[in-house]
Protein backbone atom coordinates (compact mmCIF):
# COMPACT_ATOMS: atom_id res chain seq x y z
CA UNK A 1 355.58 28.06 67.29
CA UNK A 2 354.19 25.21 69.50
CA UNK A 3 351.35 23.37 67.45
CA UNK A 4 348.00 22.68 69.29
CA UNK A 5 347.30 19.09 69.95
CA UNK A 6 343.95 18.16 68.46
CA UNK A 7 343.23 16.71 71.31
CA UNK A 8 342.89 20.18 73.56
CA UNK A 9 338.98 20.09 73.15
CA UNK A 10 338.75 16.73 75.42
CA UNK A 11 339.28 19.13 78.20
CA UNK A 12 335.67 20.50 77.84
CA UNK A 13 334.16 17.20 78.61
CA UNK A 14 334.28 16.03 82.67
CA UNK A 15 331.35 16.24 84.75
CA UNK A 16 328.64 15.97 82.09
CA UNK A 17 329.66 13.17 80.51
CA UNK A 18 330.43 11.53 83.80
CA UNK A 19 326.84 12.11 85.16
CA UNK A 20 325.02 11.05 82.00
CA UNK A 21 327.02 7.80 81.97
CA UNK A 22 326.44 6.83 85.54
CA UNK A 23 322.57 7.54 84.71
CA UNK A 24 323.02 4.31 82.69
CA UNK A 25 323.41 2.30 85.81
CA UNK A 26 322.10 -1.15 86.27
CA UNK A 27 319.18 -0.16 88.07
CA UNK A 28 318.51 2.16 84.76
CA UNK A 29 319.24 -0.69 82.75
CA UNK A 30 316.99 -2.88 84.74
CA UNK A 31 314.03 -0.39 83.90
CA UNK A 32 314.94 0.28 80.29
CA UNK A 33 314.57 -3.47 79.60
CA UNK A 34 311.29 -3.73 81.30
CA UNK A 35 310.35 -0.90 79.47
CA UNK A 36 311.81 -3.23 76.01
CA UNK A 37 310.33 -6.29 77.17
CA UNK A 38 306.58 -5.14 78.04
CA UNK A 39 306.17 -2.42 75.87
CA UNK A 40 308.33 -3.39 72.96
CA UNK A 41 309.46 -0.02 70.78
CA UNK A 42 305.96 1.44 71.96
CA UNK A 43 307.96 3.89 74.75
CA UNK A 44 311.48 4.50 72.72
CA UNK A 45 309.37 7.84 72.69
CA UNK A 46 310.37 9.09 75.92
CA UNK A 47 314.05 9.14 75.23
CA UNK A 48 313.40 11.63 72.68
CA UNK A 49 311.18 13.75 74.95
CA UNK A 50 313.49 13.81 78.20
CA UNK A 51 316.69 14.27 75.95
CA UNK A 52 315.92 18.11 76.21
CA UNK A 53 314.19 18.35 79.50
CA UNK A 54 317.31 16.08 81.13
CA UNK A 55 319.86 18.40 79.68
CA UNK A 56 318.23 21.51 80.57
CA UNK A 57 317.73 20.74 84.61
CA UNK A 58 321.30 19.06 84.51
CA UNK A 59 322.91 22.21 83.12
CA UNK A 60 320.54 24.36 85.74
CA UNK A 61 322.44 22.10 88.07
CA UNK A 62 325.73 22.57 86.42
CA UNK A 63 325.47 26.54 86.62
CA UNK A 64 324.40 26.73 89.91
CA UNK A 65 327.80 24.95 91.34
CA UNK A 66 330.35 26.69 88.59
CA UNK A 67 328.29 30.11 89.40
CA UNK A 68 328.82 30.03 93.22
CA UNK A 69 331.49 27.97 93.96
CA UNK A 70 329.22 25.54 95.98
CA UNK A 71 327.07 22.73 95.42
CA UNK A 72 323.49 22.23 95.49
CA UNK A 73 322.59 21.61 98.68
CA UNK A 74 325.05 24.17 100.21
CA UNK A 75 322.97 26.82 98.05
CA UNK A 76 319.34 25.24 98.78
CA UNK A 77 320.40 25.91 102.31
CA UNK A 78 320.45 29.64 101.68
CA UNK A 79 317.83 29.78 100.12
CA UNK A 80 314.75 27.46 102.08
CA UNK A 81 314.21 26.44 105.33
CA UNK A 82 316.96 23.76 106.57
CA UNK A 83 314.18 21.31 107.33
CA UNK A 84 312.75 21.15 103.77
CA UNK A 85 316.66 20.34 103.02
CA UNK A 86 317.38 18.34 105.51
CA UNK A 87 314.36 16.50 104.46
CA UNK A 88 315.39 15.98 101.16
CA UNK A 89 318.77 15.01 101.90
CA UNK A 90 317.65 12.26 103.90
CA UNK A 91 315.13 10.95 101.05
CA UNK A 92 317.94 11.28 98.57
CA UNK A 93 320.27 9.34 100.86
CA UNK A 94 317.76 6.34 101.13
CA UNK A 95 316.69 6.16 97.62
CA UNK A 96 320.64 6.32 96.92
CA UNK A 97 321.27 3.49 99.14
CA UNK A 98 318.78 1.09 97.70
CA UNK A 99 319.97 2.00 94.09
CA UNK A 100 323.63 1.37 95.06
CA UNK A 101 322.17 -1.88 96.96
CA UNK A 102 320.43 -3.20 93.46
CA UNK A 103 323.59 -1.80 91.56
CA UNK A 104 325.92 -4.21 93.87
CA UNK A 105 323.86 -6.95 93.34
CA UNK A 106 323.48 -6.46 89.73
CA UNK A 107 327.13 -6.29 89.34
CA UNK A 108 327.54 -9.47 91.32
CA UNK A 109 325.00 -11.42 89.08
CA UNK A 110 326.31 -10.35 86.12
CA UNK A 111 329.75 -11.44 87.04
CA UNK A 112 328.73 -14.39 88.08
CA UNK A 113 327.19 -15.05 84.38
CA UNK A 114 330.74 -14.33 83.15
CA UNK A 115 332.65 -16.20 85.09
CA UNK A 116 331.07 -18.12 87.70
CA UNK A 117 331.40 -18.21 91.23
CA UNK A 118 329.73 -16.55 94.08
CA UNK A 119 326.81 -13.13 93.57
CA UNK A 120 327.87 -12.31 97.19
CA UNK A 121 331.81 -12.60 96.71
CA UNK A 122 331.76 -10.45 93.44
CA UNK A 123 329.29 -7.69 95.06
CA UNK A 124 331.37 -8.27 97.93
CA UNK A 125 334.54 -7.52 96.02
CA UNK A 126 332.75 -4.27 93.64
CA UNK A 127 332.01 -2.60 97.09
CA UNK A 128 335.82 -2.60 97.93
CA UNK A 129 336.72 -1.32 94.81
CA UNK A 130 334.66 1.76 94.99
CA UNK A 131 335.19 2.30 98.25
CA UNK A 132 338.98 2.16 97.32
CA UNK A 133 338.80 4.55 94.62
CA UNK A 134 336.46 6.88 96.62
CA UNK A 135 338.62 7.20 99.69
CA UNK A 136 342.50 6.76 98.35
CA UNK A 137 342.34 8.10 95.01
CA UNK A 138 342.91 11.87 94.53
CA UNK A 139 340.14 13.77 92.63
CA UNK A 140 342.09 14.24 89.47
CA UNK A 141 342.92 10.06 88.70
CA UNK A 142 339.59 9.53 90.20
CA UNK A 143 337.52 11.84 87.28
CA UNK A 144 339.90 10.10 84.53
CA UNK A 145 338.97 7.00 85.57
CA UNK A 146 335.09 7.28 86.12
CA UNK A 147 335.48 9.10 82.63
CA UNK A 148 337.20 5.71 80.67
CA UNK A 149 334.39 3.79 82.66
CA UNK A 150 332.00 5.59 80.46
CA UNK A 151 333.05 3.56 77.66
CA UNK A 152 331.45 0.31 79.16
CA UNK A 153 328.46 2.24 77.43
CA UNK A 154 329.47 0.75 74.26
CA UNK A 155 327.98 -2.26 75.25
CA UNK A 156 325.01 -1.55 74.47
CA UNK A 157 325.59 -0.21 70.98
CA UNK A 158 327.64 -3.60 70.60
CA UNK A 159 324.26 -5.71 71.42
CA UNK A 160 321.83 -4.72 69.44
CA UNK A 161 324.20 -4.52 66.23
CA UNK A 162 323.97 -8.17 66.17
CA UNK A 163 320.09 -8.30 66.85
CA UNK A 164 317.36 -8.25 64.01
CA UNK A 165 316.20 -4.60 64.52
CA UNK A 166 313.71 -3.16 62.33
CA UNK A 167 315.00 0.05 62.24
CA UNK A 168 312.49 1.82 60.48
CA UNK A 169 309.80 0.70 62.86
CA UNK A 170 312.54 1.53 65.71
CA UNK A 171 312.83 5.39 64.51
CA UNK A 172 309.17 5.82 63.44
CA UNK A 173 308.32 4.75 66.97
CA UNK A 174 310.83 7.31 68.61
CA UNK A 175 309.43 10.07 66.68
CA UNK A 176 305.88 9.26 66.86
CA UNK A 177 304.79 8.52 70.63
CA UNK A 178 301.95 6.48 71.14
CA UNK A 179 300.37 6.73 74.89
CA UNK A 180 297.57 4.34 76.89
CA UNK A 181 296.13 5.68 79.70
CA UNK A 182 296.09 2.74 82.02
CA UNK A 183 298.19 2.46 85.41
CA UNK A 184 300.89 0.37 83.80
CA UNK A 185 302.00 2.12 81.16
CA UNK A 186 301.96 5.01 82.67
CA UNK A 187 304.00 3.72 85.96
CA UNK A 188 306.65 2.64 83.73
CA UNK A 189 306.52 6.11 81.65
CA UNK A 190 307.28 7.53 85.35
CA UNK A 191 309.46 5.02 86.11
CA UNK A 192 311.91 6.05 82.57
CA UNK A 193 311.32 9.28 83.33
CA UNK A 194 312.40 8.84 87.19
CA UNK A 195 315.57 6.68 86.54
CA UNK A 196 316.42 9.36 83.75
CA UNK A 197 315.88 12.81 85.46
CA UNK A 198 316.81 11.67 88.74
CA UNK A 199 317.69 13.79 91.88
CA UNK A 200 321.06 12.47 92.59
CA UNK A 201 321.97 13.49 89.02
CA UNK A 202 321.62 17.08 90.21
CA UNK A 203 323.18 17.07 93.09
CA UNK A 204 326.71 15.14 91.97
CA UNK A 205 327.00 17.46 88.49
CA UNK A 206 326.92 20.71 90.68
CA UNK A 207 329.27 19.33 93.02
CA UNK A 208 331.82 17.72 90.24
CA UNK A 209 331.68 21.72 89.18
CA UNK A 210 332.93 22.67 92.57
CA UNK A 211 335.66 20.59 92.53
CA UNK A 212 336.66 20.98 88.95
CA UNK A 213 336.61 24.38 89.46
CA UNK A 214 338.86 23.78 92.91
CA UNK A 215 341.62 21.86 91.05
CA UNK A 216 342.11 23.96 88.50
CA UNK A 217 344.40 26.38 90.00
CA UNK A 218 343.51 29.35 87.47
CA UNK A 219 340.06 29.48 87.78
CA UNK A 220 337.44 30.99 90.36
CA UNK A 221 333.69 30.25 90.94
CA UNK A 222 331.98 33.52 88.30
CA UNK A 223 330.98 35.88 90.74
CA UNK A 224 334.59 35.85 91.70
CA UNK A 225 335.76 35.90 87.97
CA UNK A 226 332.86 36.99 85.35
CA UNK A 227 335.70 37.20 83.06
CA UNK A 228 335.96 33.15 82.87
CA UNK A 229 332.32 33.24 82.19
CA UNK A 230 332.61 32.74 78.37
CA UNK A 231 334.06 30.02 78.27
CA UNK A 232 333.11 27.81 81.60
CA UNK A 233 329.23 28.58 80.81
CA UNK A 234 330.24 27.38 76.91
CA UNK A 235 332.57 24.20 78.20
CA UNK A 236 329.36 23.32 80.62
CA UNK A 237 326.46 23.58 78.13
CA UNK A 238 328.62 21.09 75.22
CA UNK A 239 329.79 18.68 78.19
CA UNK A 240 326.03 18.38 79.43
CA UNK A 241 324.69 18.41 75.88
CA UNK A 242 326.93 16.06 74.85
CA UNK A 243 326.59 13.53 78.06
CA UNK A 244 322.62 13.40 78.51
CA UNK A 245 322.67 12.87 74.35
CA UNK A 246 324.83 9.75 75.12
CA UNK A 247 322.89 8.82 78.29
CA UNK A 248 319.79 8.79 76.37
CA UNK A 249 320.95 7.55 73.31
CA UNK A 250 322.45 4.18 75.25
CA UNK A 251 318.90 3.99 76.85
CA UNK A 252 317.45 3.99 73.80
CA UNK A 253 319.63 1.25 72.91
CA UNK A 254 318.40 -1.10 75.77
CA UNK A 255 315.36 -0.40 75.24
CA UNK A 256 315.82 -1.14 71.67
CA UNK A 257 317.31 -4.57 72.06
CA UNK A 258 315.33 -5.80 74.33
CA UNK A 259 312.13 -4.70 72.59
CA UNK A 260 313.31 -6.77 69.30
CA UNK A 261 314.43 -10.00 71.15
CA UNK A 262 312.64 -10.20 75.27
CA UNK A 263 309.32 -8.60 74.03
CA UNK A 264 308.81 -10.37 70.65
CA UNK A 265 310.02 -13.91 71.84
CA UNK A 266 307.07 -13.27 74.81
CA UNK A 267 309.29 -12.15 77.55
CA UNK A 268 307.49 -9.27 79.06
CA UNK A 269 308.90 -9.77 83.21
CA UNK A 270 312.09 -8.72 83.69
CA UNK A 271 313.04 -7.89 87.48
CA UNK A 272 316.75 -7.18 87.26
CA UNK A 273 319.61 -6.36 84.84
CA UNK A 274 321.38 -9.33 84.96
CA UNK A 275 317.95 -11.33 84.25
CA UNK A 276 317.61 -9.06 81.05
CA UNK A 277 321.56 -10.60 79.78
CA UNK A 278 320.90 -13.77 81.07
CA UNK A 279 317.58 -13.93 78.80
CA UNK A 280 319.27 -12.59 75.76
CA UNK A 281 321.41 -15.11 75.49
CA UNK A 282 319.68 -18.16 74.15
CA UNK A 283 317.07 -15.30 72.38
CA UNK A 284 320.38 -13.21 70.47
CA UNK A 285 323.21 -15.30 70.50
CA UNK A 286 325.86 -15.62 73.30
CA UNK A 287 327.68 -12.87 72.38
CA UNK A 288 324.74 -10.14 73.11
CA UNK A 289 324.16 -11.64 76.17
CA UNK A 290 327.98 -11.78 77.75
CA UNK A 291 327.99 -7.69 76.23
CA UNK A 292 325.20 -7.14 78.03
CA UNK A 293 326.26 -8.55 81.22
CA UNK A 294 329.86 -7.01 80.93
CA UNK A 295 328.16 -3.59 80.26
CA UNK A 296 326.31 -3.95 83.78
CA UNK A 297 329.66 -4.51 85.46
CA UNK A 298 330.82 -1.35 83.80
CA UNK A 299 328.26 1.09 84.45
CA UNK A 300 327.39 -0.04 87.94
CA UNK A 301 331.62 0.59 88.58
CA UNK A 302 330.84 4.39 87.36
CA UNK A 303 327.29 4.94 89.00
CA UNK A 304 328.07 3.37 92.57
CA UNK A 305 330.20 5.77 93.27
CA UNK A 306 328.05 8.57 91.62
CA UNK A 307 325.27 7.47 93.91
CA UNK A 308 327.34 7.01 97.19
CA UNK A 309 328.80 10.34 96.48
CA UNK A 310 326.03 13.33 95.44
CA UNK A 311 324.51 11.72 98.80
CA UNK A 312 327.51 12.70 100.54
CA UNK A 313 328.13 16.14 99.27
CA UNK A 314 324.34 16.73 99.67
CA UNK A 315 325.05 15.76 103.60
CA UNK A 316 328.24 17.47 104.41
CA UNK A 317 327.05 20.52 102.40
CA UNK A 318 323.79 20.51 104.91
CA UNK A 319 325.52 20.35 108.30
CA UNK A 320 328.04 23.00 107.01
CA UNK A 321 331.25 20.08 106.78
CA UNK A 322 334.06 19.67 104.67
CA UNK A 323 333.67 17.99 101.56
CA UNK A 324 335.16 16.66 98.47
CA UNK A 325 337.51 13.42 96.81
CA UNK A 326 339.94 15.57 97.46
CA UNK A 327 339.97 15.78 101.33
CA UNK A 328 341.25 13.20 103.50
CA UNK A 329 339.19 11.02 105.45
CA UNK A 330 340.19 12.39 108.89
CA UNK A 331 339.58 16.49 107.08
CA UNK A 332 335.71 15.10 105.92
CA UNK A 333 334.49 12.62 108.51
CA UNK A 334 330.65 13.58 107.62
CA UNK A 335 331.61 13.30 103.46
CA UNK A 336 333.34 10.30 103.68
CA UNK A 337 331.30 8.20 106.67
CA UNK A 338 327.88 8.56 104.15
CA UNK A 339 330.31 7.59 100.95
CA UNK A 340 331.25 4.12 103.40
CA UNK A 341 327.68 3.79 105.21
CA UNK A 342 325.46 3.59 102.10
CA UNK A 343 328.10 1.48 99.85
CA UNK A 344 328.31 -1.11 103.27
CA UNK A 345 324.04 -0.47 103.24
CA UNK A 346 323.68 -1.47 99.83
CA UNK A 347 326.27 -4.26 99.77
CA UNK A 348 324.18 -5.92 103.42
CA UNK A 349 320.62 -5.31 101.72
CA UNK A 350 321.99 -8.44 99.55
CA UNK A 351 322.24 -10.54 102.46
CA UNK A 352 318.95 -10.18 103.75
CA UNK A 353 315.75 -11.44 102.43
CA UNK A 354 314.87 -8.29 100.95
CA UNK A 355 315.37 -8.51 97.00
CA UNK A 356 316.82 -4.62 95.79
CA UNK A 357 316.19 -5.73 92.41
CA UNK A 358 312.62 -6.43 93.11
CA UNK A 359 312.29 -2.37 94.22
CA UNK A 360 314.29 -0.84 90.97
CA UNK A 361 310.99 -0.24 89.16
CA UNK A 362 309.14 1.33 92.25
CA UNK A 363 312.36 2.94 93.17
CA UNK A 364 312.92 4.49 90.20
CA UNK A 365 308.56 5.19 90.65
CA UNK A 366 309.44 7.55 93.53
CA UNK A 367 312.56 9.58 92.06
CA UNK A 368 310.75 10.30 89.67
CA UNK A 369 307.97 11.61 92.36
CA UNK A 370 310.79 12.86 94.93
CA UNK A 371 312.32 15.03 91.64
CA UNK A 372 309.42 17.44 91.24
CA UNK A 373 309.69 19.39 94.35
CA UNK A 374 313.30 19.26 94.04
CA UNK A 375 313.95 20.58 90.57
CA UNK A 376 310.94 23.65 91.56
CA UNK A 377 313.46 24.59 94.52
CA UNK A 378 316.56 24.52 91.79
CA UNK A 379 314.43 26.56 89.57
CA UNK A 380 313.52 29.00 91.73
CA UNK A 381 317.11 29.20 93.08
CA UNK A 382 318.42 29.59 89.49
CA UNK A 383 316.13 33.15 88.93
CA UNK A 384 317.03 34.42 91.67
CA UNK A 385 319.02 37.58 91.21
CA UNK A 386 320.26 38.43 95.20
CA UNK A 387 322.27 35.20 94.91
CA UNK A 388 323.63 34.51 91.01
CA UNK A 389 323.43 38.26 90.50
CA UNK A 390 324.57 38.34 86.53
CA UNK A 391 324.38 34.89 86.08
CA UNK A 392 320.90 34.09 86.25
CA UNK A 393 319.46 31.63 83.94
CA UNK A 394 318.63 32.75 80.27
CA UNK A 395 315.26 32.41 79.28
CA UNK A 396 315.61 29.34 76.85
CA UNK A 397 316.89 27.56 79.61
CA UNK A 398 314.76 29.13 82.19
CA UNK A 399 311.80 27.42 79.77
CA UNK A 400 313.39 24.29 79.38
CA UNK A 401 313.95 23.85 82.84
CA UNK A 402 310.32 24.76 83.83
CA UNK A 403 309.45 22.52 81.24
CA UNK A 404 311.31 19.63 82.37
CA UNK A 405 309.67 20.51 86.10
CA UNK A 406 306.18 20.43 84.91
CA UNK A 407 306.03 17.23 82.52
CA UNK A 408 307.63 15.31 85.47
CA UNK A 409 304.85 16.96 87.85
CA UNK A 410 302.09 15.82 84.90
CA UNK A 411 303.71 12.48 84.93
CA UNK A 412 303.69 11.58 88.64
CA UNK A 413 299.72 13.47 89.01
CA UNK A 414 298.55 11.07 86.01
CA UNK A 415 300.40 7.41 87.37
CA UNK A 416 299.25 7.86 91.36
CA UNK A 417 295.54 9.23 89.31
CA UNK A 418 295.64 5.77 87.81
CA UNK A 419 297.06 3.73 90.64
CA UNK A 420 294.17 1.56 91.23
CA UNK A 421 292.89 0.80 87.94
CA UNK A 422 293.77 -2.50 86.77
């Protein structure tokens, strides 16, 4: 009798961790340490609160693409008006293209800390390499390498184990939010909340589903096979639990480390991710501040080509083309010319006099906006019965994901309320 390998339970975890990993990106990072270095431990908080709300619309998401065979925006289309998605699409391919710009950049700085040399010739050289993997590497190699990226995480864990945390005002603080009501912190409360439950997020998890579900030659989207239900709705709920608890639990880290060394040394400015290593250096010790920078290289590897590609299967899914890592180039022109365009985009907006890294707070500002009308269409989508039939969404999940909806809704309402008060 064959033994099982212990390993076999790896196989649940693909898409979920993948997406909460890439949400860690160095525009993230940039924002978690601003959120460190002005705030200190007073907004560790939020990573408790979104935890839940994060996982919940990210396994709405999930659902929705293992469910139907067909990713987000493929389904939105059925479902609203092609303007409003059309509309949407474009917004997400914008915001997309400035993160990836700020990620390319970030990348480049932080390599530069490392090892010297040119910002433009290492951003230069990142944008080849995801564009390489992208376009040459089949789906299959691609997933196991975006998922052995995800262990650049560790970095941050790594950084603040060698900083002088007090932990017990670290976890009383996480447990015990404390809110002011004036424009700034409650911009930068949007702001975490918009680089954590972010549109793109939705978008590339539903997708990944599809094309799980596409190279796996036994299985079938559910309404094909409710049989498979069991365990594909069971696999998708641990790998989403599991991812957004790491996602959140690395952001809690930067946020951590950076309140304990940037914010109590009197550093309360910090416009990029690299800027955040670079200051940690002479503050924790050389080593913190080389794991920070490597970390940056890391995620911003893994989110790049998260961002460059829910874009792309947002677009292609809207103007009814092929799409999917799995095509060739010549099969999905549409897929794979908005994968090239907005990594090319975001590499050139470092060449001009425009600063991406300036824009990560504001940018992550309007996903968190741009989110709310988006995750009310998913919702309503995900009740409704003509199209998922059986598979319509439970009701603790239906609450959760209403839930997550309506704090980010309260959120945006209460920083544009305050927007002019100083």
């Amino acid at each position: 009798m064959r033994r099982r390998s212990p390993l076999r339970w790896l196989r649940i975890f693909g898409p979920g961790i993948v997406t909460g990993a890439s949400d860690d990106d160095p525009s993230g990072i940039a924002t978690y340490s601003q959120a460190g270095a002005q705030f200190g431990v007073g907004l560790l908080w939020t990573m408790a609160l979104t935890y839940p709300l994060m996982a919940a619309i990210q396994e709405v998401s999930a659902r929705v693409g293992r469910v139907t065979g067909h990713g987000l925006a493929a389904n939105l289309k059925r479902a609203y008006p092609r303007w409003v998605l059309f509309l949407f699409v474009g917004l997400l391919a914008i915001a997309n293209t400035i993160n990836i710009g700020a990620d390319i950049g970030a990348m480049g700085a932080a390599a530069q800390l490392l090892g010297g040399g040119s910002v433009l010739a290492w951003a230069a050289l990142f944008s080849g390499i995801s564009l390489v993997l992208q376009i040459r590497m089949r789906y299959g190699n691609y997933a196991r390498v975006l998922l052995v990226l995800t262990a650049s995480l560790l970095a941050y864990v790594a950084a603040a184990a060698v900083v002088n945390v007090h932990w017990g005002e670290a976890l009383w603080s996480t447990v015990a939010p404390s809110l002011r009501f004036d424009a700034a912190s409650l911009s930068m409360i949007v702001a975490v909340f918009g680089t954590t439950i972010s549109p793109y997020l939705f978008f590339w998890q539903a997708s990944q589903e599809v094309e799980d579900e596409e190279a796996d030659p036994g299985a079938r989207p559910l309404l094909r096979a409710p049989w498979q239900a069991r365990w594909q709705l069971f696999r998708l709920r641990v790998d989403t639990l599991v991812g957004m608890a790491a996602s959140n639990l690395i952001a809690w880290f930067i946020m951590l480390t950076t309140a304990f060394t940037l914010h109590t040394s009197g550093i309360h400015d910090i416009d990029s991710a690299a800027q955040a290593a670079a200051a940690l250096t002479p503050i924790a010790g050389g080593f913190a501040g080389l794991v920070f920078a490597a970390g940056i290289i890391g995620t911003g590897l893994l989110a790049v080509p998260v961002l460059a590609g829910s874009a792309s299967y947002a677009a292609a899914e809207a103007f009814d083309c092929p799409a999917g890592l799995d095509c060739k180039p010549r099969e999905a022109k549409l897929f794979y010319g908005v994968i090239s365009g907005s990594t090319i985009v975001g590499f050139a907006l470092n060449l001009t006099r425009i600063n991406p890294m300036k824009a990560l707070i504001y940018s992550a500002v309007i996903n968190g906006v741009v989110a709310v009308p988006v995750m009310f269409m998913i919702m309503v989508l995900s009740t409704n019965k003509a199209l998922l039939r059986d598979f319509v969404l439970p009701p603790v999940l239906r609450s959760l994901g209403w839930a997550a909806t309506l704090v980010m809704l309260a959120a945006a309402i209460a920083m544009i309320a305050t927007l002019g008060r100083g």
